[in-house]
C-alpha atoms as a PDB file:
ATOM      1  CA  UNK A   1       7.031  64.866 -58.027  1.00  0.00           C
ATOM      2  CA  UNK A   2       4.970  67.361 -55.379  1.00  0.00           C
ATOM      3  CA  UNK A   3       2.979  68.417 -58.399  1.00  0.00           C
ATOM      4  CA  UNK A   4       2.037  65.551 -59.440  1.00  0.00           C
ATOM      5  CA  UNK A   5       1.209  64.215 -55.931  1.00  0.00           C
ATOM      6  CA  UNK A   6      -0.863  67.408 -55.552  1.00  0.00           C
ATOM      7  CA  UNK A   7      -2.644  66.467 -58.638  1.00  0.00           C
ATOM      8  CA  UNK A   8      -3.207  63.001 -57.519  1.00  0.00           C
ATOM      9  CA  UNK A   9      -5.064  63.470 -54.638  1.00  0.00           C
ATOM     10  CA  UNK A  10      -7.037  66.496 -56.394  1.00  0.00           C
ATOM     11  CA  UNK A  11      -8.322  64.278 -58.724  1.00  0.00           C
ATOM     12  CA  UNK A  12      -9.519  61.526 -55.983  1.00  0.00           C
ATOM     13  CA  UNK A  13     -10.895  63.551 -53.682  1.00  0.00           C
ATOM     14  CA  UNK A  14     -13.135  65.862 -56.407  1.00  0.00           C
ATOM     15  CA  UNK A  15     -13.601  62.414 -58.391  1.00  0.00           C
ATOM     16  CA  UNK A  16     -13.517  59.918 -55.547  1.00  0.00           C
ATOM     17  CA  UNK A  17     -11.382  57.052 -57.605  1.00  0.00           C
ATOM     18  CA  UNK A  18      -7.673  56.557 -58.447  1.00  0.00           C
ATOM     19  CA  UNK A  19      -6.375  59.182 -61.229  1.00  0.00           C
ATOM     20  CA  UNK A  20      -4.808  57.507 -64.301  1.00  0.00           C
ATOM     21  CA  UNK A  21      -1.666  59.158 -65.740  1.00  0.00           C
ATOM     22  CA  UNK A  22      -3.420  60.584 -68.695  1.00  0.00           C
ATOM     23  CA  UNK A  23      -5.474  62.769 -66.154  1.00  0.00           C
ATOM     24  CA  UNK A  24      -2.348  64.616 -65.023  1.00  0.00           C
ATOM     25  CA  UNK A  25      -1.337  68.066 -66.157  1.00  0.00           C
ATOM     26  CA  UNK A  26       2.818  69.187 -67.361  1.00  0.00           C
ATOM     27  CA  UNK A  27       4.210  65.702 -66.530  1.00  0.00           C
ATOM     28  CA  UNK A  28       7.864  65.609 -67.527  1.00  0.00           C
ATOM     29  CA  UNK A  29       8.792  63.120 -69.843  1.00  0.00           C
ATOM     30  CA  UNK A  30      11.378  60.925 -67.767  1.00  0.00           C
ATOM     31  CA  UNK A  31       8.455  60.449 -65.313  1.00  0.00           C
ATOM     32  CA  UNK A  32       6.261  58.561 -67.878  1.00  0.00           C
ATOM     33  CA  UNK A  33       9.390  56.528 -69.253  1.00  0.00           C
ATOM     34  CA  UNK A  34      11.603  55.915 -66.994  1.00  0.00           C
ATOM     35  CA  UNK A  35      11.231  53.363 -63.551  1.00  0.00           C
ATOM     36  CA  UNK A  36      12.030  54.853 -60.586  1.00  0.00           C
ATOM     37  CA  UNK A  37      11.172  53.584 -56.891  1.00  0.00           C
ATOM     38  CA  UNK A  38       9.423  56.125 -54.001  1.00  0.00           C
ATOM     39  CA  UNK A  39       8.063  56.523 -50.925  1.00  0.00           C
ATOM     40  CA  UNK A  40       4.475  58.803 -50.531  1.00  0.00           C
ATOM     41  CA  UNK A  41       4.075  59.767 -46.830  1.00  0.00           C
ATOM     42  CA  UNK A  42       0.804  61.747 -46.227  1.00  0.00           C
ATOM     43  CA  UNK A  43       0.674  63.813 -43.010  1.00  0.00           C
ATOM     44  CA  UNK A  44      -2.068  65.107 -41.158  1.00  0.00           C
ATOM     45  CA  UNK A  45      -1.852  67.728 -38.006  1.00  0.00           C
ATOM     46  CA  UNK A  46       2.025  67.149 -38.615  1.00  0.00           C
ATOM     47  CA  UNK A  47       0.918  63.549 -37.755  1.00  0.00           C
ATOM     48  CA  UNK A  48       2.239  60.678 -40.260  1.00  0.00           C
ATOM     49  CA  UNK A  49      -1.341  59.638 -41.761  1.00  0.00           C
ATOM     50  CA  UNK A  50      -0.476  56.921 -44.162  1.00  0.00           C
ATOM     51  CA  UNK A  51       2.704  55.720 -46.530  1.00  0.00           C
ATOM     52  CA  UNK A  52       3.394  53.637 -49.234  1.00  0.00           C
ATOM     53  CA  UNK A  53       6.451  52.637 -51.365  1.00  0.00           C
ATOM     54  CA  UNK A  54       9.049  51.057 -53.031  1.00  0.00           C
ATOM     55  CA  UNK A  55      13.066  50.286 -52.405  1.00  0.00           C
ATOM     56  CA  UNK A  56      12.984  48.473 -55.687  1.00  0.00           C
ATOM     57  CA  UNK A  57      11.226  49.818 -59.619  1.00  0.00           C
ATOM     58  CA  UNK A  58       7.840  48.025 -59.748  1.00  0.00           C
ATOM     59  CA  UNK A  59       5.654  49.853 -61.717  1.00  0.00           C
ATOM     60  CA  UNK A  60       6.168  51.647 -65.382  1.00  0.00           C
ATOM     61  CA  UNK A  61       6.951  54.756 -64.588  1.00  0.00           C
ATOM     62  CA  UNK A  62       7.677  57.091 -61.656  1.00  0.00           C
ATOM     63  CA  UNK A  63       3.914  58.631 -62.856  1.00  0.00           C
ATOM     64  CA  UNK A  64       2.230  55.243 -62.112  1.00  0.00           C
ATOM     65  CA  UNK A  65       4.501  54.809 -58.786  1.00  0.00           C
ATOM     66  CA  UNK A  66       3.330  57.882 -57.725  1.00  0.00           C
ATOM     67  CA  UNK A  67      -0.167  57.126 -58.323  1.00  0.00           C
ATOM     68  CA  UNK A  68      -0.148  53.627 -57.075  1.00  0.00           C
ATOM     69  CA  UNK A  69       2.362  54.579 -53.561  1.00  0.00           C
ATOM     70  CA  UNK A  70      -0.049  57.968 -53.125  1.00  0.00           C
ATOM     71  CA  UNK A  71      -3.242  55.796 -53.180  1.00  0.00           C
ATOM     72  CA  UNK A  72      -2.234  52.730 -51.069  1.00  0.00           C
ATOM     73  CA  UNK A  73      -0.952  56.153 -48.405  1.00  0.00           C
ATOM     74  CA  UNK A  74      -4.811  57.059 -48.650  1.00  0.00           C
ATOM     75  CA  UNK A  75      -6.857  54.588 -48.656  1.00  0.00           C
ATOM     76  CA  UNK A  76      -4.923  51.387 -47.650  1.00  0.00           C
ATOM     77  CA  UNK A  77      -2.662  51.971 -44.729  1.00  0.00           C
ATOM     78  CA  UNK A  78      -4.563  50.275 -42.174  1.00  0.00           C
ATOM     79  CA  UNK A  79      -3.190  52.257 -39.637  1.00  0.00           C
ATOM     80  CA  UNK A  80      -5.244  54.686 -39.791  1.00  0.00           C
ATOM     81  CA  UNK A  81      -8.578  55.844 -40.472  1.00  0.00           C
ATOM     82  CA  UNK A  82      -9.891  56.965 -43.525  1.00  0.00           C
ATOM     83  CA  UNK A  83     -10.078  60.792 -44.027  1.00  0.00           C
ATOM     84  CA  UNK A  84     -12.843  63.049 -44.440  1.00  0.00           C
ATOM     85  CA  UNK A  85     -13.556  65.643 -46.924  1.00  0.00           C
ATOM     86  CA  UNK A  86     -12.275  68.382 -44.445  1.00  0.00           C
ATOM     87  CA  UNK A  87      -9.007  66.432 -43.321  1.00  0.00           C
ATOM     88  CA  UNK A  88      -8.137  65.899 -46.701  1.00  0.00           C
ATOM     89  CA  UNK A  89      -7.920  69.879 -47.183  1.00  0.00           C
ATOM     90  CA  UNK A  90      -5.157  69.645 -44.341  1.00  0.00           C
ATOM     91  CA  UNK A  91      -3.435  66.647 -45.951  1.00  0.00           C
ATOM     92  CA  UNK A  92       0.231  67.698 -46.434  1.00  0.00           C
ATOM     93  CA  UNK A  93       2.885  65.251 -48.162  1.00  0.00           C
ATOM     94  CA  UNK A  94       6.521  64.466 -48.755  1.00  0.00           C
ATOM     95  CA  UNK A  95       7.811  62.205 -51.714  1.00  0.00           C
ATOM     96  CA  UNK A  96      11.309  60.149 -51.432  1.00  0.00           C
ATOM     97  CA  UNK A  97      13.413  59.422 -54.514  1.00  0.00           C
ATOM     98  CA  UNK A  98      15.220  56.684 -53.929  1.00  0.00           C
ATOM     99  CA  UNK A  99      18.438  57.612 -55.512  1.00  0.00           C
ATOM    100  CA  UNK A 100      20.493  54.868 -53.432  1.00  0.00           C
ATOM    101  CA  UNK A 101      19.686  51.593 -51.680  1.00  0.00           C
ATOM    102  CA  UNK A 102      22.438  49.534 -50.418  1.00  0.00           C
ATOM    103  CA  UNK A 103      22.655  46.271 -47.354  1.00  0.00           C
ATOM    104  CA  UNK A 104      24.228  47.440 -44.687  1.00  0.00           C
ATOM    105  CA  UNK A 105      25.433  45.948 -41.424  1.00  0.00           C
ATOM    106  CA  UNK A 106      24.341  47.057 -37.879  1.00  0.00           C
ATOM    107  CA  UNK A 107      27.586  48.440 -37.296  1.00  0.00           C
ATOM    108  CA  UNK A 108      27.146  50.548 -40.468  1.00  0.00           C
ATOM    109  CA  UNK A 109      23.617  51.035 -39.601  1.00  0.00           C
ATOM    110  CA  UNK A 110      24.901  52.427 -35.767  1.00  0.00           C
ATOM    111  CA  UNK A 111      26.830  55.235 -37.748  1.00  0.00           C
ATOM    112  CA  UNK A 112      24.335  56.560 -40.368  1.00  0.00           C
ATOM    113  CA  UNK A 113      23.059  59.884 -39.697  1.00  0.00           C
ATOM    114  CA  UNK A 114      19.282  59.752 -38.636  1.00  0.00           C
ATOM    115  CA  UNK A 115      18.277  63.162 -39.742  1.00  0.00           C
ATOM    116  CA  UNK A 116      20.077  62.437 -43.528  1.00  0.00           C
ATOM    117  CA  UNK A 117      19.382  58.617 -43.775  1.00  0.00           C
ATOM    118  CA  UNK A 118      16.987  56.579 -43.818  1.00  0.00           C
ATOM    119  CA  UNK A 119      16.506  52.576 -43.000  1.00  0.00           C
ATOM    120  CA  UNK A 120      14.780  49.742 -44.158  1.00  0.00           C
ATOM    121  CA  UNK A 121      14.599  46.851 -42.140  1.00  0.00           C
ATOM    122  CA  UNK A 122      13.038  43.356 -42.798  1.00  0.00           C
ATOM    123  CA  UNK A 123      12.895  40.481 -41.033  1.00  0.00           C
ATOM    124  CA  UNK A 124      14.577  37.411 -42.745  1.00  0.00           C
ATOM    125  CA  UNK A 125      11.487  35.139 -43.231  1.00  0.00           C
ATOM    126  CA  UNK A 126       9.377  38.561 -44.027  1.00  0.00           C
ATOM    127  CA  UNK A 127       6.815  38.489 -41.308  1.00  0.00           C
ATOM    128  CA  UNK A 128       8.022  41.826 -40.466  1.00  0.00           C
ATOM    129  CA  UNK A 129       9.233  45.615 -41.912  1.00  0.00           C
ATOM    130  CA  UNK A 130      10.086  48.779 -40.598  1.00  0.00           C
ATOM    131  CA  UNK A 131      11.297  51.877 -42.407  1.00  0.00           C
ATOM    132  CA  UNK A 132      12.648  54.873 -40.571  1.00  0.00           C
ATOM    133  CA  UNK A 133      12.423  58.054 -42.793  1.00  0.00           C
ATOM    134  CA  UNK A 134      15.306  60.346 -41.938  1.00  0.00           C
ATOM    135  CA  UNK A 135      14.559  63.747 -40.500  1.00  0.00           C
ATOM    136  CA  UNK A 136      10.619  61.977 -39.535  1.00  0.00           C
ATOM    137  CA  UNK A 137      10.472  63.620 -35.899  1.00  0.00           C
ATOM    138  CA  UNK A 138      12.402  65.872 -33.397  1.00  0.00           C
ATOM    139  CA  UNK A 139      12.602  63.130 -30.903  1.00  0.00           C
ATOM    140  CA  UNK A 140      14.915  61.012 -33.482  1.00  0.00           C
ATOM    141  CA  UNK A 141      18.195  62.612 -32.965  1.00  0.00           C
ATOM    142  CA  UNK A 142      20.552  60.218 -32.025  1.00  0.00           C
ATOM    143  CA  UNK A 143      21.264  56.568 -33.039  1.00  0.00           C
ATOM    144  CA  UNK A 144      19.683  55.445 -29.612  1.00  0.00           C
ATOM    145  CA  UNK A 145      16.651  56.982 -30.568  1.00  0.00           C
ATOM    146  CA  UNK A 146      16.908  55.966 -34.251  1.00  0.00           C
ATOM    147  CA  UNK A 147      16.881  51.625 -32.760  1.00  0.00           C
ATOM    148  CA  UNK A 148      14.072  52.961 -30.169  1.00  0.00           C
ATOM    149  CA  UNK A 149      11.717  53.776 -33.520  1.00  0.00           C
ATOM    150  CA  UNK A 150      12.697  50.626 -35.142  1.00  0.00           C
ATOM    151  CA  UNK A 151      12.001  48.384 -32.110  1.00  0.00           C
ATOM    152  CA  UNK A 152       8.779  49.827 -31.680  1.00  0.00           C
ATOM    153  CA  UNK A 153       7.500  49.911 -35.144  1.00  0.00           C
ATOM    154  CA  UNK A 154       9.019  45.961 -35.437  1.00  0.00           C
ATOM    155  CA  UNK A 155       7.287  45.187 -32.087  1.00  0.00           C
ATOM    156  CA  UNK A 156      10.247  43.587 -31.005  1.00  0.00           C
ATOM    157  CA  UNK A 157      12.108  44.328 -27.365  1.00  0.00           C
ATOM    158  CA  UNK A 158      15.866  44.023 -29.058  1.00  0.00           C
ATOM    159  CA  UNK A 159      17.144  44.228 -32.217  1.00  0.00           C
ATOM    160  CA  UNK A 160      19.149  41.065 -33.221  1.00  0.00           C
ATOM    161  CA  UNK A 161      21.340  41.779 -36.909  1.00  0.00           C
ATOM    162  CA  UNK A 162      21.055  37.956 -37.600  1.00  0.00           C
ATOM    163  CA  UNK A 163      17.509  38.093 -37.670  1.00  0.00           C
ATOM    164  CA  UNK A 164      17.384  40.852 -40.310  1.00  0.00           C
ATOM    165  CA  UNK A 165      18.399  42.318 -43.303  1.00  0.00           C
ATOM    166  CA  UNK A 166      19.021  45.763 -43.334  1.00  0.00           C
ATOM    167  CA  UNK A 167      19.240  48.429 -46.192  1.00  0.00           C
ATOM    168  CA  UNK A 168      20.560  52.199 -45.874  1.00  0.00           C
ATOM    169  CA  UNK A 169      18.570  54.959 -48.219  1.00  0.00           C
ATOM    170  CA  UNK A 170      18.976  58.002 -49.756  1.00  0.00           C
ATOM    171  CA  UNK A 171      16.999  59.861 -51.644  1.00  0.00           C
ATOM    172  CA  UNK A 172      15.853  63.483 -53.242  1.00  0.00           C
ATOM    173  CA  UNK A 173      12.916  65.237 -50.823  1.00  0.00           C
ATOM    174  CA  UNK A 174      10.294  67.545 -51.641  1.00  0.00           C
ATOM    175  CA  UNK A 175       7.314  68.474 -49.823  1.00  0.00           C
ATOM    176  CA  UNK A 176       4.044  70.618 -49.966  1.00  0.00           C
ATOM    177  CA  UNK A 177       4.723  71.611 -46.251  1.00  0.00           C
END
């Protein structure tokens, strides 16, 4: 997956558009058959700079989720600004294989580990997601800080189970960092 991520944004930022599969180099075949869901996350500085995924097998192939989940990270995360030529030689990445998704409770949620796990939450009429990588920052240690994160990225003051469904994660890592 990090190679072909690396590829990815080679190829847009000496070309300036979205790669298509054909343009990548030693791709295995099980990533050009079979559907798999990720999550891109693009850093910058050690700084999250834009993400992008799946919890559920859109697209074709893990090739063209990579390519689709690596350019929304880039260019469409309105978070944050685009990047310049020089950033982009600083841009470091991690790709998540989701290898299990599964709705939990908060009770459940209160006991996952937040530097192993990860959570997905979304509000019941969709208006509003979170996700919660595991192992994303120092500060998350604990399961107080791991609801701190969520409340802030949901923009909500208190974090009412009824109002949500919630999904544990886990998945395969690898990084260029």
């Amino acid at each position: 997956m990090k190679e072909l991520i690396a590829q990815i944004l080679d190829i847009y930022f000496k070309k300036l558009r979205e790669p298509k599969v054909e343009e990548l180099q030693d791709i295995q075949d099980a990533l050009i058959t079979e559907k798999w869901c990720c999550f891109v996350t693009l850093y910058l500085n050690g700084e999250v700079h834009g993400s992008a995924g799946n919890i559920k097998e859109i697209s074709d192939s893990l090739a063209h989720e990579l390519i689709a989940n690596t350019m929304h990270a880039l260019t469409s995360d309105k978070r944050f600004d685009p990047l310049t030529l020089e950033q982009s030689e600083k841009l470091q990445f991690r790709a998540d294989h989701i290898t299990d998704r599964k709705m939990i409770n908060l009770q459940e949620m209160k006991k996952l580990d937040p530097l192993k796990t990860w959570v997905i939450v979304i509000k019941r009429d969709y208006e509003k997601l979170a996700t919660v990588l595991p192992n994303m920052s120092p500060k998350v240690m604990t399961w107080e800080d791991f609801i701190g994160v969520l409340l802030k990225k949901l923009w909500e003051r208190k974090f009412d189970e009824k109002d949500y469904i919630i999904y544990s994660i886990s998945t395969k890592v690898e990084t260029n960092y």
